[in-house]
Protein backbone atom coordinates (compact mmCIF):
# COMPACT_ATOMS: atom_id res chain seq x y z
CA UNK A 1 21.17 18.93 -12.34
CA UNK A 2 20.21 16.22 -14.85
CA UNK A 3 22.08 15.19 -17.98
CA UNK A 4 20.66 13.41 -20.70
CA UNK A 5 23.51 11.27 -23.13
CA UNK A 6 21.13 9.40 -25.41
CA UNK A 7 23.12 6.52 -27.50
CA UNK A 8 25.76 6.50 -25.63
CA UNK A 9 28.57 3.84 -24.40
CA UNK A 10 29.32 3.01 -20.60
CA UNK A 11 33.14 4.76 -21.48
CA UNK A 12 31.37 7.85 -22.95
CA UNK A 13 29.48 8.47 -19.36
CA UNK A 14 32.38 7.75 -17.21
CA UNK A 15 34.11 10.28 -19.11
CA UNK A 16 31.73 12.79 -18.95
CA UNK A 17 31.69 12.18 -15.00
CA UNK A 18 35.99 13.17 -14.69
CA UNK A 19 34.58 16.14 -16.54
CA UNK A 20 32.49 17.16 -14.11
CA UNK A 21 34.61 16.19 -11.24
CA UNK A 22 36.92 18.61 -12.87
CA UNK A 23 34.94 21.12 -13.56
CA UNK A 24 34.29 21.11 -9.73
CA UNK A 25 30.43 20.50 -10.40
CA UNK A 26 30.80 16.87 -8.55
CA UNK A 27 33.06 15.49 -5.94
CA UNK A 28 33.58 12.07 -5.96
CA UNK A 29 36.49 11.38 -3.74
CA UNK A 30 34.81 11.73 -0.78
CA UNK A 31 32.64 8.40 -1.70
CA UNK A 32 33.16 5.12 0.05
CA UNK A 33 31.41 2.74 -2.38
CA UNK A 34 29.46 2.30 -5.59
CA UNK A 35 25.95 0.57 -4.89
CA UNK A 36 24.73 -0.72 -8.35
CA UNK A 37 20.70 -0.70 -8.47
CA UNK A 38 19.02 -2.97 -11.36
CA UNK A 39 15.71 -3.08 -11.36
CA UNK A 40 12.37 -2.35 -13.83
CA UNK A 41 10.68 0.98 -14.47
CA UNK A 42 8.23 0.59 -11.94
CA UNK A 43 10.62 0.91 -9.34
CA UNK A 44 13.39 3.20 -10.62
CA UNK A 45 12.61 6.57 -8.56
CA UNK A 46 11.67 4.34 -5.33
CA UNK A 47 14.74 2.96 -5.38
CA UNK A 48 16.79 5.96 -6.50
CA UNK A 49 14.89 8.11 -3.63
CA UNK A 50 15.71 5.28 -0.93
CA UNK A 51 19.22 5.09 -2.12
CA UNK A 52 19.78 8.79 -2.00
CA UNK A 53 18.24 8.69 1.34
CA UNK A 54 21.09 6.16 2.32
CA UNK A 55 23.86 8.24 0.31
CA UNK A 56 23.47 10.50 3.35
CA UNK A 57 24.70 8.32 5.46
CA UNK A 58 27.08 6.47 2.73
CA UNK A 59 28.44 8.79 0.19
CA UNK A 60 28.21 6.75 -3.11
CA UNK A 61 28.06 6.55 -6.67
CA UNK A 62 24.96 5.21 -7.58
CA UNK A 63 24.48 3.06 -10.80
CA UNK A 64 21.12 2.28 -11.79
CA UNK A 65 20.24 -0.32 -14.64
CA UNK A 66 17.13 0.21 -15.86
CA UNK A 67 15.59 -3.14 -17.29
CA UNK A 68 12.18 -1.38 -18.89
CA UNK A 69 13.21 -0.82 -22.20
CA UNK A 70 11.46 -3.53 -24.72
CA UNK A 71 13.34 -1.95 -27.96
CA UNK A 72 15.06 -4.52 -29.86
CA UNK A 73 17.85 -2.77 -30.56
CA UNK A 74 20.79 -2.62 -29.10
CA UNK A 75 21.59 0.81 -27.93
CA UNK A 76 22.23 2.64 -24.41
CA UNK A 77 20.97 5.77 -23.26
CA UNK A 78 21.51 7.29 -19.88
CA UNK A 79 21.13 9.77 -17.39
CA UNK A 80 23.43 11.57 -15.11
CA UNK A 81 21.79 13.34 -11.62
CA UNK A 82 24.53 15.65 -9.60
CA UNK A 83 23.68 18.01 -6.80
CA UNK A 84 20.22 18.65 -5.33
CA UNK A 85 18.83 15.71 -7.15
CA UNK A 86 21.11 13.54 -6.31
CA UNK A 87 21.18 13.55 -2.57
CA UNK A 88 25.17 13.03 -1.38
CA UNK A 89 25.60 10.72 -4.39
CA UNK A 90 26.04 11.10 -7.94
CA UNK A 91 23.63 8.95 -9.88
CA UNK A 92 23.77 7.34 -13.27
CA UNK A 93 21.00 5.32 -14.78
CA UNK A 94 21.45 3.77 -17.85
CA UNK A 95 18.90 1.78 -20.03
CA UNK A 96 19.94 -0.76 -22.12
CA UNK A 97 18.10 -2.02 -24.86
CA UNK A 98 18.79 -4.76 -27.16
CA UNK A 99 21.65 -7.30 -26.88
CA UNK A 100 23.45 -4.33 -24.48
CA UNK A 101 21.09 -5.43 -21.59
CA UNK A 102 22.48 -8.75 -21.36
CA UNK A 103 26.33 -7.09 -21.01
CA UNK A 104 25.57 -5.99 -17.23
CA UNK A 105 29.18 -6.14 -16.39
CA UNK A 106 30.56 -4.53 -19.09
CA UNK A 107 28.05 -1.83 -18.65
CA UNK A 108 29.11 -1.48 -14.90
CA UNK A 109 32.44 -1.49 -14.93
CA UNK A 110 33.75 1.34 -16.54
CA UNK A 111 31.36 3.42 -14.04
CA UNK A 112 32.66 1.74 -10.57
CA UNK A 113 34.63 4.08 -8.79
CA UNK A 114 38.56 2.90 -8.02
CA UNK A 115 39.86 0.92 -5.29
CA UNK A 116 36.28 0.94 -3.44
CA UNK A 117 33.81 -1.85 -2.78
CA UNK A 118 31.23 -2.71 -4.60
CA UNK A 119 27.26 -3.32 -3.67
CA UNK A 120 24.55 -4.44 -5.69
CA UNK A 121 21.22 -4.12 -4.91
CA UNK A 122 17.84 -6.12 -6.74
CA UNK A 123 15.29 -4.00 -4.99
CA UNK A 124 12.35 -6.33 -6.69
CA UNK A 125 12.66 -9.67 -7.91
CA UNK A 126 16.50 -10.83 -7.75
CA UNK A 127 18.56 -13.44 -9.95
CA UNK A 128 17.80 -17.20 -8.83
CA UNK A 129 21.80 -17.15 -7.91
CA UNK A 130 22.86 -13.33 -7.04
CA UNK A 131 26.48 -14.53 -6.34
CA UNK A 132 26.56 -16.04 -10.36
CA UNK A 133 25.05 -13.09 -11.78
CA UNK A 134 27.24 -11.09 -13.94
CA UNK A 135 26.39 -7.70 -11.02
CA UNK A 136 26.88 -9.65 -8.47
CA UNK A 137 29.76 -11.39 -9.59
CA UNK A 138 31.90 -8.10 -9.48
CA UNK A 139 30.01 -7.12 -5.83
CA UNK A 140 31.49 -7.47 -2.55
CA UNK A 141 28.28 -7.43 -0.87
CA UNK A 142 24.60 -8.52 -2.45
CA UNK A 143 21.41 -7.33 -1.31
CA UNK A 144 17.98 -8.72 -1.98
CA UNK A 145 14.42 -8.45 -0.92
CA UNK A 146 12.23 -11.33 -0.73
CA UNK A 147 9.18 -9.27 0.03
CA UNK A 148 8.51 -8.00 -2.75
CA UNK A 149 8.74 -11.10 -5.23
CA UNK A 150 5.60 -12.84 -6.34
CA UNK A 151 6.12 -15.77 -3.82
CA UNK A 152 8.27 -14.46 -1.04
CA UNK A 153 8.57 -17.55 0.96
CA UNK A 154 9.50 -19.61 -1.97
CA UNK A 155 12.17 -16.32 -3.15
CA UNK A 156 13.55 -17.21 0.47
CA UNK A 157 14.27 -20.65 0.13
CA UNK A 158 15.79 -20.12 -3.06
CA UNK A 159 18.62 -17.50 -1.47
CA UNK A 160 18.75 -20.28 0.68
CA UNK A 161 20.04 -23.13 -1.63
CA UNK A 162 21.98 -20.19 -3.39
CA UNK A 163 23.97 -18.46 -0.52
CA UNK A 164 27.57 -17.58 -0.84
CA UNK A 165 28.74 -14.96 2.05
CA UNK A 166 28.24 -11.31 1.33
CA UNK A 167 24.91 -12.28 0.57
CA UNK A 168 22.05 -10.59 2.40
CA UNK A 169 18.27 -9.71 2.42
CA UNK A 170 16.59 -6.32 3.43
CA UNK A 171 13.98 -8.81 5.23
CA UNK A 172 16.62 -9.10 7.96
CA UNK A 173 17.69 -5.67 8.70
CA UNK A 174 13.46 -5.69 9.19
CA UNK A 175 13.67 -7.71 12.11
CA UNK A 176 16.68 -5.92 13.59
CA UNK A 177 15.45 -4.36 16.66
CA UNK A 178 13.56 -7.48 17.47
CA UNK A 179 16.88 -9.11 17.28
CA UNK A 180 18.33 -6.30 19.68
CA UNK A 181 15.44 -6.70 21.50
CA UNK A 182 15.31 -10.29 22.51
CA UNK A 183 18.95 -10.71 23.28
CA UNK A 184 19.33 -8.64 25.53
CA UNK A 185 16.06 -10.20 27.56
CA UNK A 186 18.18 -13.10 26.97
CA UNK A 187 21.61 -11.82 28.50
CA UNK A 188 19.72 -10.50 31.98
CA UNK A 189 19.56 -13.30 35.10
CA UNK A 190 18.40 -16.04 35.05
CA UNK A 191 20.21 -17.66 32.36
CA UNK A 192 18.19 -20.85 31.40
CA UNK A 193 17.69 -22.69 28.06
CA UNK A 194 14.58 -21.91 26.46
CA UNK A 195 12.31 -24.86 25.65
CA UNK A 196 9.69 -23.42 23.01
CA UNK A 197 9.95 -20.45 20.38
CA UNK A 198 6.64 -18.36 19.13
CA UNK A 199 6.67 -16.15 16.98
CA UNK A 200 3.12 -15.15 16.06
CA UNK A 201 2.75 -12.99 12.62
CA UNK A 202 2.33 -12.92 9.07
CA UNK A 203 3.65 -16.17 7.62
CA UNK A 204 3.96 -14.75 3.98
CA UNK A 205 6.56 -11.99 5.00
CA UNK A 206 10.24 -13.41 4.98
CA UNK A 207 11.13 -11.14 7.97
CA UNK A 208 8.84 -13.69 10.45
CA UNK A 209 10.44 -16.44 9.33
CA UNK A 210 14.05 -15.03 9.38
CA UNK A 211 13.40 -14.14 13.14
CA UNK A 212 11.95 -17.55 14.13
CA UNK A 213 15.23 -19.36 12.12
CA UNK A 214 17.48 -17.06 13.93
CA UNK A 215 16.04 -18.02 17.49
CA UNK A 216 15.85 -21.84 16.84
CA UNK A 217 19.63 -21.43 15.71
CA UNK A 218 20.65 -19.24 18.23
CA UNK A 219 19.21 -21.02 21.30
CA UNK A 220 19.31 -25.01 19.13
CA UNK A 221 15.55 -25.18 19.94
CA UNK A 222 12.73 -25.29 17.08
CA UNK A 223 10.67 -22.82 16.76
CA UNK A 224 6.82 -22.38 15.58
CA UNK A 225 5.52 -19.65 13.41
CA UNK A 226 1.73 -18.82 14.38
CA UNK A 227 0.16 -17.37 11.12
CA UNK A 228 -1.92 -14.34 11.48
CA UNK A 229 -4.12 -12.53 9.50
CA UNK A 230 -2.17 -9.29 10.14
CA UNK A 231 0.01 -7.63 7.44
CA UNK A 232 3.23 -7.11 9.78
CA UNK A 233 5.36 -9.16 9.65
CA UNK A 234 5.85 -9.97 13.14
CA UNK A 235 2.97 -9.38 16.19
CA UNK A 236 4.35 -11.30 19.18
CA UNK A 237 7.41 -13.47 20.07
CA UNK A 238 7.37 -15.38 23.19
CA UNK A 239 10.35 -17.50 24.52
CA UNK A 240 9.20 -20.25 27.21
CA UNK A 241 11.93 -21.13 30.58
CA UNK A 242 11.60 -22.77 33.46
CA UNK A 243 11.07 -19.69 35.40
CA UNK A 244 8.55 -18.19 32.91
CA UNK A 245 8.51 -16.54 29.19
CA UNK A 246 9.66 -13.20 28.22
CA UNK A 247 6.93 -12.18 25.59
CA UNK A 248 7.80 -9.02 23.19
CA UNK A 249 4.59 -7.81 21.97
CA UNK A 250 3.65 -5.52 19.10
CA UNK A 251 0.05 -4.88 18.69
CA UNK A 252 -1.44 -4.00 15.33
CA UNK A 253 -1.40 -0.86 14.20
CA UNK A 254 1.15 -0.13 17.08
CA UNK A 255 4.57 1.97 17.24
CA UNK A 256 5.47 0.77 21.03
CA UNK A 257 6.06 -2.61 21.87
CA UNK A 258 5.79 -4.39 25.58
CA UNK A 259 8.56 -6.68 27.17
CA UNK A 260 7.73 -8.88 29.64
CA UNK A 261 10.01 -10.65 31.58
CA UNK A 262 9.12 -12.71 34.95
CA UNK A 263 9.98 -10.87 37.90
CA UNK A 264 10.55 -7.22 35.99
CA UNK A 265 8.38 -4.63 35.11
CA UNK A 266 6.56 -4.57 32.11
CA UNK A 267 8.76 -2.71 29.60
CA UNK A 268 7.26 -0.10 26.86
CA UNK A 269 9.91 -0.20 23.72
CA UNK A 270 9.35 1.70 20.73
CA UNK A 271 9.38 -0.44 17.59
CA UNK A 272 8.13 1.38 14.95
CA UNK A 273 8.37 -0.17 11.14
CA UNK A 274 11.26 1.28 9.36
CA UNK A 275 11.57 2.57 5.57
CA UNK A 276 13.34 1.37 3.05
CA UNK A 277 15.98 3.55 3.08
CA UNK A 278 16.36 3.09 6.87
CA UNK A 279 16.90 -1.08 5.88
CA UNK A 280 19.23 -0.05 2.83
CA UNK A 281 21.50 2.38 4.67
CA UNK A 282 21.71 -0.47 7.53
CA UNK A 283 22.59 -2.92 5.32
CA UNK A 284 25.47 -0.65 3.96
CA UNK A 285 27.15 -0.35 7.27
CA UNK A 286 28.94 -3.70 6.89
CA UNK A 287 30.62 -4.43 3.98
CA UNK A 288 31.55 -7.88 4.90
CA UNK A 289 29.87 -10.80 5.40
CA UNK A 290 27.01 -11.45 7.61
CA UNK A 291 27.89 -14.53 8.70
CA UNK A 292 24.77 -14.90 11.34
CA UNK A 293 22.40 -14.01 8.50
CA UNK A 294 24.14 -17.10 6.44
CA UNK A 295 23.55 -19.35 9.58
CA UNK A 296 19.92 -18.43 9.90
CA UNK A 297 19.36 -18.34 6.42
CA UNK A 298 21.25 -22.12 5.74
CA UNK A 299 20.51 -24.12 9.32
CA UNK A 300 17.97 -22.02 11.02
CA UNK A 301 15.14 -21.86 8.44
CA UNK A 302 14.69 -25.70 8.49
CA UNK A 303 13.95 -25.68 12.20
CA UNK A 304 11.28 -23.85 11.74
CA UNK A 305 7.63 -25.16 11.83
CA UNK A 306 4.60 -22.66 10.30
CA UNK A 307 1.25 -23.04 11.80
């Protein structure tokens, strides 16, 4: 069901929501959070799709703002999305025009549900400072992605010089099961330091250099980013010991990935890229901070050399 409230106010809609709660057409206590989406019109039904995808897993209210509109004046109209098109959410998207889009807080306010946390979510380009932005000001945890700004790399190094914890980036949760991966190749016999870090892959995509910052952290040893032509973001990471490297390879094109390890068997792993709404619903299993993403992000990524 979909409900139009044209010129509207941000009380107006939360109202109409405790109507529908009571009319028994919504349920809303059974949500644990309220993810707040702003973004422009060319991504509002991506992002609503990947965040219903999520809702599955995360019951939520969603709140979209909707940054499209280019009329001068200063009105709100939104949208309310219940049942089968709202996955196991309830979503509102309002679109402010005017002097009302600059009021993000007081539009989100009156809409976030009581005595549960708060996410906000930039699913394009984010605010220089997410933590001083009035939506992220009034989130518990922030979520960016660098990808999919104009200049990722440089997008990166601004979250950097802007982190406060609770902060996050959907460029990490990409390079998860790498992370998995690798450490536990690392916790297996023998147990030496490693002297060189590789990773080999596309040195435009945040998620390559996250990994290589969170290796030369993690094990205090620099480590090199190979550029390659491919798109992926990573292709290869090899870790050089005394006894030999382990090498985690994903070929082009490829789903599986190979571990090798000296002494073992050549492993076959599958490592398959992973949707957005995979990413987003991983990110909205913690609700605290990510304090090893805020070490990578602040001491690991200048440690790392791209070739």
């Amino acid at each position: 069901m979909i409900i139009d409230l044209p010129h509207t106010t941000s009380g107006a809609v939360g109202d109409r929501l405790v109507r529908l709660r009571d009319e028994g057409g919504v349920v809303s206590l059974g949500r644990v959070l309220t993810l707040v989406i702003e973004t422009d019109a060319g991504d509002v039904e991506s992002a609503i799709d990947a965040a219903n995808a999520a809702s599955r897993e995360h019951p939520c209210r969603i709140v979209v703002i909707d940054r499209s509109s280019t009329d001068a004046a200063g009105d709100l109209d939104a949208e309310i999305r219940i049942g089968g098109d709202a996955g196991a959410s309830e979503v509102v998207i309002l679109r402010p025009s005017g002097a009302v889009s600059r009021e993000t807080d007081t539009l989100v306010i009156p809409l976030l549900l009581p005595d549960a946390p708060v996410v906000a979510w930039w699913p394009s380009s984010p605010p220089d400072s997410p933590s001083l932005d009035p939506m992220g000001a009034e989130a518990d945890r922030r979520i960016t992605d660098a990808m999919r700004c104009s200049d990722p790399i440089a997008a990166l190094h601004r979250l950097r010089e802007s982190y406060r914890p609770g902060d996050t980036d959907l460029c990490w949760a990409r390079v998860t099961m790498w992370r998995a991966i690798l450490a536990t190749a690392l916790d297996q016999p023998p147990f030496e330091p490693v002297t060189a870090i590789t990773v080999r892959g596309f040195s435009r995509r945040p998620a390559s250099v996250l990994l290589a910052a969170w290796l030369a952290d993690g094990l205090d040893c620099p480590a090199t980013l190979e550029d390659s032509p491919s798109p992926r973001s990573v292709t290869e990471v090899r870790l050089d010991r005394p006894s030999g490297p382990i090498r985690l390879v994903r070929p082009v094109g490829a789903t599986i990935a190979t571990l090798e390890q000296p002494g073992l068997p050549t492993q076959r792993i599958v490592l398959p890229p992973r949707s957005r709404a995979e990413l987003l619903a991983e990110e909205l299993r913690r609700l605290d901070p990510d304090q090893t993403y805020g070490r990578t992000l602040t001491r690991g990524l200048s440690r790392v050399e791209i070739r």
